[in-house]
N, C-alpha and C. Protein backbone atom coordinates (compact mmCIF):
# COMPACT_ATOMS: atom_id res chain seq x y z
N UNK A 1 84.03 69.33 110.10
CA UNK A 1 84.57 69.80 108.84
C UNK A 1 83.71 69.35 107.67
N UNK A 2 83.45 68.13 107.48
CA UNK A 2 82.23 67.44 106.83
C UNK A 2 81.32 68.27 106.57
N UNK A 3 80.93 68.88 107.56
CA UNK A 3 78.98 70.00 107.62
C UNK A 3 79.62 71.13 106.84
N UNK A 4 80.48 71.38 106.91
CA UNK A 4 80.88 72.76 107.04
C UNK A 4 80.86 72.56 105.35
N UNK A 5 81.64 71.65 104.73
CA UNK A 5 82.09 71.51 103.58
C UNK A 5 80.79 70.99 102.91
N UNK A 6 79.84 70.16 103.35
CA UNK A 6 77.95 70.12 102.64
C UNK A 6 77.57 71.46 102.80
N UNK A 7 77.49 71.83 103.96
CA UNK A 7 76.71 73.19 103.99
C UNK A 7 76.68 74.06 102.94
N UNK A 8 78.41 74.61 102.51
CA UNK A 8 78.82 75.13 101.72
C UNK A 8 78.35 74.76 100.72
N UNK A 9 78.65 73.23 100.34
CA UNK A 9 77.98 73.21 98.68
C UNK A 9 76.52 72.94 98.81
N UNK A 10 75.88 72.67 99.54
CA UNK A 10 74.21 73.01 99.45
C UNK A 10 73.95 74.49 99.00
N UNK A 11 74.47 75.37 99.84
CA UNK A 11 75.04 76.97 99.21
C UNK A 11 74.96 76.81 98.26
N UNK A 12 76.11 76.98 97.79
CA UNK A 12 76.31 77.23 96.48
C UNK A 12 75.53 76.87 95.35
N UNK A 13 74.95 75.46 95.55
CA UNK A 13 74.12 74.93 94.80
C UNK A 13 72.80 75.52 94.57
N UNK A 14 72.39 75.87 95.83
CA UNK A 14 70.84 76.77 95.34
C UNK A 14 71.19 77.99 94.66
N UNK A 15 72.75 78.45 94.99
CA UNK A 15 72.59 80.13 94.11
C UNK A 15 72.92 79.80 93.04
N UNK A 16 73.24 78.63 92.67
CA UNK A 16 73.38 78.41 90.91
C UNK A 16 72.06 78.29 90.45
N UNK A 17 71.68 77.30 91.03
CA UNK A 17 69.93 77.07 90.40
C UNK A 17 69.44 77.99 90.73
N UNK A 18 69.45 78.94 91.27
CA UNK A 18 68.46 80.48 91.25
C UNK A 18 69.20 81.22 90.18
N UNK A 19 70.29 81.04 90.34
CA UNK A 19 71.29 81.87 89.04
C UNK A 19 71.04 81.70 87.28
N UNK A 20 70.56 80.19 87.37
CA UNK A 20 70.06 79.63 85.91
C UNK A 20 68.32 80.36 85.72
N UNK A 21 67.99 80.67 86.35
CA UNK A 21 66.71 80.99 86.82
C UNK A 21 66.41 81.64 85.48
N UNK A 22 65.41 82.15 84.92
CA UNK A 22 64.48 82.98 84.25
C UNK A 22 65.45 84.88 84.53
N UNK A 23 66.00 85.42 83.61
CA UNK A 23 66.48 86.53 84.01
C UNK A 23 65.58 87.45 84.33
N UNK A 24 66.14 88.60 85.59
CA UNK A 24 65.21 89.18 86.02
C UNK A 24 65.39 90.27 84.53
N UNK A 25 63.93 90.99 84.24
CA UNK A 25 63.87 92.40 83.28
C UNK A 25 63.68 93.11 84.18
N UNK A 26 64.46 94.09 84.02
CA UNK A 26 64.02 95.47 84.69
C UNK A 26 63.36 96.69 83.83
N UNK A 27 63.14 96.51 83.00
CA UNK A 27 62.15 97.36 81.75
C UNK A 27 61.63 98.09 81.98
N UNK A 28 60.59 97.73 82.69
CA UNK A 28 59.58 98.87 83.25
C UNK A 28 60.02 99.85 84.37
N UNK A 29 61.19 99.09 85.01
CA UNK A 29 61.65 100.02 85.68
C UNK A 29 62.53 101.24 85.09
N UNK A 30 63.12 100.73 84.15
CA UNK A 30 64.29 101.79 83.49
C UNK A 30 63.57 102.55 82.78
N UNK A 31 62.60 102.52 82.17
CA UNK A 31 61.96 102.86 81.39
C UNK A 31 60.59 104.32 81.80
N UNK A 32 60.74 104.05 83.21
CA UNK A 32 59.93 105.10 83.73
C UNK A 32 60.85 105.99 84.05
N UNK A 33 62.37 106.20 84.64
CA UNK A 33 63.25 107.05 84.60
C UNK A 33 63.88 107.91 82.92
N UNK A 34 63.92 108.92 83.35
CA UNK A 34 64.43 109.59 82.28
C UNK A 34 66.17 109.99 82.61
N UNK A 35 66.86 109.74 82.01
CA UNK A 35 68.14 109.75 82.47
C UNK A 35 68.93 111.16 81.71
N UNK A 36 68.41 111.41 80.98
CA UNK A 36 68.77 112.79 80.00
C UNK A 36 69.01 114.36 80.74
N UNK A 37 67.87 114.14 81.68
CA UNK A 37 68.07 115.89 83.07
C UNK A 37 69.53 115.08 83.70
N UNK A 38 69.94 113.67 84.03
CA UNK A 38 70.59 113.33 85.06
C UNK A 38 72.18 113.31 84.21
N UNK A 39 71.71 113.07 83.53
CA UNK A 39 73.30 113.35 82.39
C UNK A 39 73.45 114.57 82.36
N UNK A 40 72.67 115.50 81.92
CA UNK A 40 73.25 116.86 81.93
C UNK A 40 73.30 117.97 82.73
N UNK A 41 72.82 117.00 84.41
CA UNK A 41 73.50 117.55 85.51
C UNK A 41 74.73 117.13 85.97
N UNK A 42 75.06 115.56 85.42
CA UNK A 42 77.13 115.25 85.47
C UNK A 42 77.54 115.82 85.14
N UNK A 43 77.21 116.24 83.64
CA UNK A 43 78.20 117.12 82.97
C UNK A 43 78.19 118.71 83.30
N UNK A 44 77.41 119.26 83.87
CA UNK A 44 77.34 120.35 84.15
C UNK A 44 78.11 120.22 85.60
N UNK A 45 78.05 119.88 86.29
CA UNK A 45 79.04 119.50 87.31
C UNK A 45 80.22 119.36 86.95
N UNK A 46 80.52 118.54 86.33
CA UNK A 46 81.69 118.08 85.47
C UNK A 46 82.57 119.71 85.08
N UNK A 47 82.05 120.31 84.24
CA UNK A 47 81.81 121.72 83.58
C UNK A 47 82.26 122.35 84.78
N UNK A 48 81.63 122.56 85.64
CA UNK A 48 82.55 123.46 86.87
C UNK A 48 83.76 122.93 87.65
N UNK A 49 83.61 122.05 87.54
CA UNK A 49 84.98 121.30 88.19
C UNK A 49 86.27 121.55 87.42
N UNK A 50 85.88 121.59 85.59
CA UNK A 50 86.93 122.11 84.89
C UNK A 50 87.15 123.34 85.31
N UNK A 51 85.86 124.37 85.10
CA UNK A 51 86.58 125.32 85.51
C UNK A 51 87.45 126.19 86.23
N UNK A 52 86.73 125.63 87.81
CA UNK A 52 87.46 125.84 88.89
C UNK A 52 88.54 125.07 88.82
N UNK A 53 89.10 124.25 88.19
CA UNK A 53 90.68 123.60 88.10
C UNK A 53 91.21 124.60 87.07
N UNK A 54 90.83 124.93 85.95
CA UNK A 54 91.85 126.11 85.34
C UNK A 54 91.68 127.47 86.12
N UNK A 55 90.81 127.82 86.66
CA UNK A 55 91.30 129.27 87.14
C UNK A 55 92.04 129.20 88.20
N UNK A 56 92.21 128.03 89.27
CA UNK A 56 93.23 127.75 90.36
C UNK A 56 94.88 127.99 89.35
N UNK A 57 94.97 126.83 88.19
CA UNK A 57 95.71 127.00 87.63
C UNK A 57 96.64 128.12 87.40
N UNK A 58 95.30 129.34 86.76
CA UNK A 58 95.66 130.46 86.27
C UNK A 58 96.42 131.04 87.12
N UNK A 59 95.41 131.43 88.34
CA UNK A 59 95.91 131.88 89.35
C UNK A 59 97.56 131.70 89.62
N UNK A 60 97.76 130.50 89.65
CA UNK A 60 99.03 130.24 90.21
C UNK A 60 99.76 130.60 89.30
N UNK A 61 99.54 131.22 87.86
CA UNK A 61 100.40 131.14 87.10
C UNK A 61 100.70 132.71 86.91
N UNK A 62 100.15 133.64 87.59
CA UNK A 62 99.64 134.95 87.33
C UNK A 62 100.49 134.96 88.79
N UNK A 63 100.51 134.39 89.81
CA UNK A 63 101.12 134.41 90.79
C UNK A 63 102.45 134.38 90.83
N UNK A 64 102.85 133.31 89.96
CA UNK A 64 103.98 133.05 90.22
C UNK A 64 104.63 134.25 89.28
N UNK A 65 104.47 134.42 87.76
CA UNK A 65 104.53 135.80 87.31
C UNK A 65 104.77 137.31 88.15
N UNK A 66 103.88 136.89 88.86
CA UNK A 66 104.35 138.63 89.53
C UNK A 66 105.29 138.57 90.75
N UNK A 67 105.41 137.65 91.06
CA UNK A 67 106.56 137.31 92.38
C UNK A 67 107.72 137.04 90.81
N UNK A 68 108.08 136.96 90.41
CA UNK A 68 109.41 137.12 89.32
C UNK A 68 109.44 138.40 89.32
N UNK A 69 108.40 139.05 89.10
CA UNK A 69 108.97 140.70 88.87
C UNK A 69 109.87 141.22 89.76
């Protein structure tokens, strides 16, 4: 139980001191992506998903309309 309970905090202890560490930048990485085509393929996605949820809508509502007649 002893090992188990050092082990653990030897653990823990190096991922703190790697944790205090120098932060990683990712800069150059973000920075070579353009995120602007990738946004306005969510939303264009997005955009059909509305649509196809109101014309299901409609549908049902045009449906249910003519079954009253």
């Amino acid at each position: 139980m002893n090992k188990i309970k050092l082990g653990l905090g030897f653990g823990l202890s190096t991922l703190a001191g790697s944790a205090m560490a120098a932060p990683v930048v990712l800069t150059a990485l973000t920075d070579a992506v353009d995120f602007s085509t990738v946004i306005t393929a969510v939303l264009a996605v997005a955009a059909i998903m509305v649509g196809v949820y109101v014309a299901w809508k409609a549908a049902k509502l045009v449906i249910g309309a003519v079954r009253g007649l």
